[in-house]
C-alpha atoms as a PDB file:
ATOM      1  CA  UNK A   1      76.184  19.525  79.794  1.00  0.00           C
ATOM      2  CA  UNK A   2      75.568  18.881  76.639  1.00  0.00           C
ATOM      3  CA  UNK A   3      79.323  18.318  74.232  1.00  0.00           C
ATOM      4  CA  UNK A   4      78.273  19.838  71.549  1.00  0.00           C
ATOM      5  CA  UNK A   5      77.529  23.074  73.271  1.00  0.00           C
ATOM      6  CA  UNK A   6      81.217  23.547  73.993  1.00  0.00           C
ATOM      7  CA  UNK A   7      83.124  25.216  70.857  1.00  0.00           C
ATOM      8  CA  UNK A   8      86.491  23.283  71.973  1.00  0.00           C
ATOM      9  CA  UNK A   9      84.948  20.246  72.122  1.00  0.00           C
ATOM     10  CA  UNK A  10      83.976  20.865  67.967  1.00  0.00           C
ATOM     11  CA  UNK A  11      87.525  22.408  67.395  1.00  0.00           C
ATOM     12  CA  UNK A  12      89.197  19.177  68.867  1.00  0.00           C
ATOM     13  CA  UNK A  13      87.218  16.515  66.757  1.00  0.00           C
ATOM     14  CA  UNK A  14      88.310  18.481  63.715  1.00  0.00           C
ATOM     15  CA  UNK A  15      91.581  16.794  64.678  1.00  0.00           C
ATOM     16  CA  UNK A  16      90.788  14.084  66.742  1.00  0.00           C
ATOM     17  CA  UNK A  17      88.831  10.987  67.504  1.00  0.00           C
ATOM     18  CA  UNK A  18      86.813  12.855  70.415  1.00  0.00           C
ATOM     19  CA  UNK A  19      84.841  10.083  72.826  1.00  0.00           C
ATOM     20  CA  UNK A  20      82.334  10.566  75.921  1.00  0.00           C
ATOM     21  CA  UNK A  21      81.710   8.514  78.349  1.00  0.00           C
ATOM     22  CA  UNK A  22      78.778   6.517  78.142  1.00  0.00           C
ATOM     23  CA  UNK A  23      77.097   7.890  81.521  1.00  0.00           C
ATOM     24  CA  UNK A  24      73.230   8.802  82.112  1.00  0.00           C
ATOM     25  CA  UNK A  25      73.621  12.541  81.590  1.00  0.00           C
ATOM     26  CA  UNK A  26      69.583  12.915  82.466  1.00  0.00           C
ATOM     27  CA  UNK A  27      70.157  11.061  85.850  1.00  0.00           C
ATOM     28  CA  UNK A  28      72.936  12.780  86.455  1.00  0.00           C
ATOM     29  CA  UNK A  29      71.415  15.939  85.436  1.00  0.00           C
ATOM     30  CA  UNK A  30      68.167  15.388  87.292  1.00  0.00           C
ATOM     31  CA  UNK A  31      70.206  14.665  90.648  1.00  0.00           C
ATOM     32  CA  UNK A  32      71.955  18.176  90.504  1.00  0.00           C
ATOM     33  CA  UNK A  33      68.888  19.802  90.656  1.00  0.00           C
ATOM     34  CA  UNK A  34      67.838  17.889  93.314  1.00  0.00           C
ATOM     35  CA  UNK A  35      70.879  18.330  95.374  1.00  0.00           C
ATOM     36  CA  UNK A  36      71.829  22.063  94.272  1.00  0.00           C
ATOM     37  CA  UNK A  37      71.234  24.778  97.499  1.00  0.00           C
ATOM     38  CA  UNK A  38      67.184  26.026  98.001  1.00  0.00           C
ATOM     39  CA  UNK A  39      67.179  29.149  98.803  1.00  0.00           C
ATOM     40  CA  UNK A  40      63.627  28.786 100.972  1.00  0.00           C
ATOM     41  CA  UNK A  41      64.862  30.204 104.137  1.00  0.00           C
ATOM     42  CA  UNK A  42      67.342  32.664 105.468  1.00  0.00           C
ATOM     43  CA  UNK A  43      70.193  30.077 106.093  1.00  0.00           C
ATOM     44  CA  UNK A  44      70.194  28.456 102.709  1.00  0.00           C
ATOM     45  CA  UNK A  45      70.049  32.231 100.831  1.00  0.00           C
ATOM     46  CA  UNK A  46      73.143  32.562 103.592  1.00  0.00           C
ATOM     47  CA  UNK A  47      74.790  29.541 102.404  1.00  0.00           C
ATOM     48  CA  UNK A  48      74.053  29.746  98.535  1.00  0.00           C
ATOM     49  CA  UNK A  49      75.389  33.249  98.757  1.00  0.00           C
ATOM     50  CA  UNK A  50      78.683  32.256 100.113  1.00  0.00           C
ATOM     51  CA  UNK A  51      78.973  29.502  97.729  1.00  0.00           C
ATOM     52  CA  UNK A  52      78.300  32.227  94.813  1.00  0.00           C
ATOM     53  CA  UNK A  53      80.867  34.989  96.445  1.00  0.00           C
ATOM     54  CA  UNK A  54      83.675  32.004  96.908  1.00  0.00           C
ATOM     55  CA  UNK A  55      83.164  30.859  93.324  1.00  0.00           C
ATOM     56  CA  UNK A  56      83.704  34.649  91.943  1.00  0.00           C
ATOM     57  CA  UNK A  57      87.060  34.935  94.211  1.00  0.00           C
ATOM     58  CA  UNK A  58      87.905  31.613  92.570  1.00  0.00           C
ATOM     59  CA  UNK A  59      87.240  32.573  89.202  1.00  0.00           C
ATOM     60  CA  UNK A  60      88.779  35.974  89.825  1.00  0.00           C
ATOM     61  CA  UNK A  61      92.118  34.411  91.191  1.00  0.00           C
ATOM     62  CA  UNK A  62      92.230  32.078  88.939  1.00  0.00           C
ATOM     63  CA  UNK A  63      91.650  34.496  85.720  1.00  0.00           C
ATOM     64  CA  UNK A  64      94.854  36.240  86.470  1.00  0.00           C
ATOM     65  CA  UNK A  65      96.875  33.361  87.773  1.00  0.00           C
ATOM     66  CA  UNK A  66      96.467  31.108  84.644  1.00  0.00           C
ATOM     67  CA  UNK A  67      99.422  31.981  82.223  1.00  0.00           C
ATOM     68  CA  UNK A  68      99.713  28.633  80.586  1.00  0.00           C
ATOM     69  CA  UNK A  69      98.569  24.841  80.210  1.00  0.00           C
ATOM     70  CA  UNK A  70     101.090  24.099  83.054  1.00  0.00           C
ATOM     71  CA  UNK A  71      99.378  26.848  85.286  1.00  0.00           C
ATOM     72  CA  UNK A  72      95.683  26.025  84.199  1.00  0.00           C
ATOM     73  CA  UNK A  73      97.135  22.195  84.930  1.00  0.00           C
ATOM     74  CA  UNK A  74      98.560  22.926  87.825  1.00  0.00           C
ATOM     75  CA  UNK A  75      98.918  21.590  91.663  1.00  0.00           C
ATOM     76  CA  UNK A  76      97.614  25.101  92.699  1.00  0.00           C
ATOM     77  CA  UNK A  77      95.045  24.959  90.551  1.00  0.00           C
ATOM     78  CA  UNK A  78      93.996  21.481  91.661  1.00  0.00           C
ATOM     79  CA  UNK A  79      94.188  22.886  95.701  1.00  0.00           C
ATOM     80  CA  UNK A  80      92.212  25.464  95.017  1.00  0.00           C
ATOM     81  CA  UNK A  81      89.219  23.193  93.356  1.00  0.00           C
ATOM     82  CA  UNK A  82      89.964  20.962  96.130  1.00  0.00           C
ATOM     83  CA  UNK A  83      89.384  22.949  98.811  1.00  0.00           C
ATOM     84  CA  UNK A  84      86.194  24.453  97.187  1.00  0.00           C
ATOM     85  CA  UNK A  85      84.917  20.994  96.916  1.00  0.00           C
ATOM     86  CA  UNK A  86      85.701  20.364 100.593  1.00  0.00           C
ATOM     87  CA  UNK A  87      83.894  23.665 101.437  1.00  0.00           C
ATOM     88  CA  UNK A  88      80.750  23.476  99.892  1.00  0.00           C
ATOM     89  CA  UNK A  89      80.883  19.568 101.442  1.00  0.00           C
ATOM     90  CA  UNK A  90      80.347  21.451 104.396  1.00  0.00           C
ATOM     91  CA  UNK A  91      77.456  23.593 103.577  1.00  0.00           C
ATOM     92  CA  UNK A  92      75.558  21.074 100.779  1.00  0.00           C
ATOM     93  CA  UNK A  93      76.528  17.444 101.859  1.00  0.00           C
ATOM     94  CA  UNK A  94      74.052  15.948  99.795  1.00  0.00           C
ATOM     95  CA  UNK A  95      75.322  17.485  96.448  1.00  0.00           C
ATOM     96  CA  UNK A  96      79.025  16.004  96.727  1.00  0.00           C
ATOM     97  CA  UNK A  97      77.668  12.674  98.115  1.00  0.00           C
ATOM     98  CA  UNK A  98      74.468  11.881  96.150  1.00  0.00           C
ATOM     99  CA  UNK A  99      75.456  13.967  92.946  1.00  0.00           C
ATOM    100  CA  UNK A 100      78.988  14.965  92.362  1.00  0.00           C
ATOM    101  CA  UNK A 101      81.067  11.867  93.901  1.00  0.00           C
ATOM    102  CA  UNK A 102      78.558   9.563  92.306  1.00  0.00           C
ATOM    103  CA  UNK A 103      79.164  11.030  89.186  1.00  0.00           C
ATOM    104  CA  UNK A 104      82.909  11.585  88.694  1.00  0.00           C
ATOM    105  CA  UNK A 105      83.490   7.987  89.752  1.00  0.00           C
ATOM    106  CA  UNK A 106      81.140   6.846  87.291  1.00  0.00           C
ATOM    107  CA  UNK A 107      83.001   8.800  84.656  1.00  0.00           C
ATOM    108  CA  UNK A 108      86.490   7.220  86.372  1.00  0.00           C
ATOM    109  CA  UNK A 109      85.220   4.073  86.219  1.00  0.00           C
ATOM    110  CA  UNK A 110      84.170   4.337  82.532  1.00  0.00           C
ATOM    111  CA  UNK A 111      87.229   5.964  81.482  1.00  0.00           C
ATOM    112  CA  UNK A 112      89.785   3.153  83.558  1.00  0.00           C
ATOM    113  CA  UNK A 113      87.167   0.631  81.928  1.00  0.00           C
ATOM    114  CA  UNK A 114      87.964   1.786  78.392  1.00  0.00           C
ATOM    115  CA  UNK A 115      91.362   3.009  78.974  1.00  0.00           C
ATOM    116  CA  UNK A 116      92.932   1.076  76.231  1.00  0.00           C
ATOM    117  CA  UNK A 117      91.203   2.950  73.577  1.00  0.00           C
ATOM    118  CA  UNK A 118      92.542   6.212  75.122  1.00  0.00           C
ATOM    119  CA  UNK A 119      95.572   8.056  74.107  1.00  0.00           C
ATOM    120  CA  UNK A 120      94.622  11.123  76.663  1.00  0.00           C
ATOM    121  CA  UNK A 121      91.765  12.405  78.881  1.00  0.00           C
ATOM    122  CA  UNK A 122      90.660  15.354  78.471  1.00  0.00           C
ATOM    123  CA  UNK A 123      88.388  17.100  81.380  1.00  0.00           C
ATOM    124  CA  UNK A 124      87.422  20.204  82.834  1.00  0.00           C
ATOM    125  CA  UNK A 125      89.468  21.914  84.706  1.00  0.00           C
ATOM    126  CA  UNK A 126      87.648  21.771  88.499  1.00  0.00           C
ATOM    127  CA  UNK A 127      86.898  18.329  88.149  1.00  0.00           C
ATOM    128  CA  UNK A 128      90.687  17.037  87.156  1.00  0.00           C
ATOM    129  CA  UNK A 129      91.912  16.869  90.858  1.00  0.00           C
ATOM    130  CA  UNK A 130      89.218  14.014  91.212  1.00  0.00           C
ATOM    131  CA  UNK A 131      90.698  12.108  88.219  1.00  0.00           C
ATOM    132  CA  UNK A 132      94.235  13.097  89.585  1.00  0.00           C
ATOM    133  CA  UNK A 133      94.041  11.320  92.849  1.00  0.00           C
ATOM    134  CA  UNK A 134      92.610   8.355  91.275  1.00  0.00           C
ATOM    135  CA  UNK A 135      95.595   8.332  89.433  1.00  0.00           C
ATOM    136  CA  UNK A 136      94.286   8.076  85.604  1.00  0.00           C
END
């Protein structure tokens, strides 16, 4: 997405020196269309609609179970984002492996690249388990 859609994002470099990694946001972009569920049949309306109903139960459970930064930054948090990113694995293969993996690790590798000039990472919130286990 684009950063300076994001109102935080404009609130933060009011205070801070905010940076992005330099990654290929149109490739990147182009691929998750690609890869994101069709719905041109009855098994991929199946699959795009459990995908949809499991994001609202996350959402849901998550709305009421974030309190505070340590709950929003939480290991329960990071399971739950974790196993959602196992699950739809399962149902849309091709959009973890040829979109979402490729992309996080080029952001991982930009950010471990550049470290130095880093005081702290800031991400979203599903994708931080990814950054977690690759031990930022």
């Amino acid at each position: 997405m684009k950063q300076d859609e994001f109102r935080e994002i404009k609130l933060l470099e009011n205070s801070f020196n905010v940076f992005f990694p330099e990654i290929d946001y149109d490739k990147y972009n182009e691929l998750l269309t690609r890869y994101s569920l069709e719905t041109h049949n009855a098994e991929e309306v199946t699959k795009k609609n459990i995908v949809d109903i499991i994001e609202t139960v996350i959402n849901s459970y998550l709305k009421g179970y974030w309190k505070s930064p340590e709950t929003v930054n939480s290991e329960v948090t990071d399971s739950i984002y974790r196993v959602k990113n196992k699950f739809i694995q399962s149902v849309n293969p091709e959009y973890i492996e040829k979109y979402w993996l490729p992309f996080h690790t080029d952001v991982y590798n930009y950010i471990e690249k550049n470290k130095s000039n880093y005081d702290a990472v800031i991400s979203d919130v599903e994708s931080a388990f990814f950054y977690k286990e690759e031990k930022l």
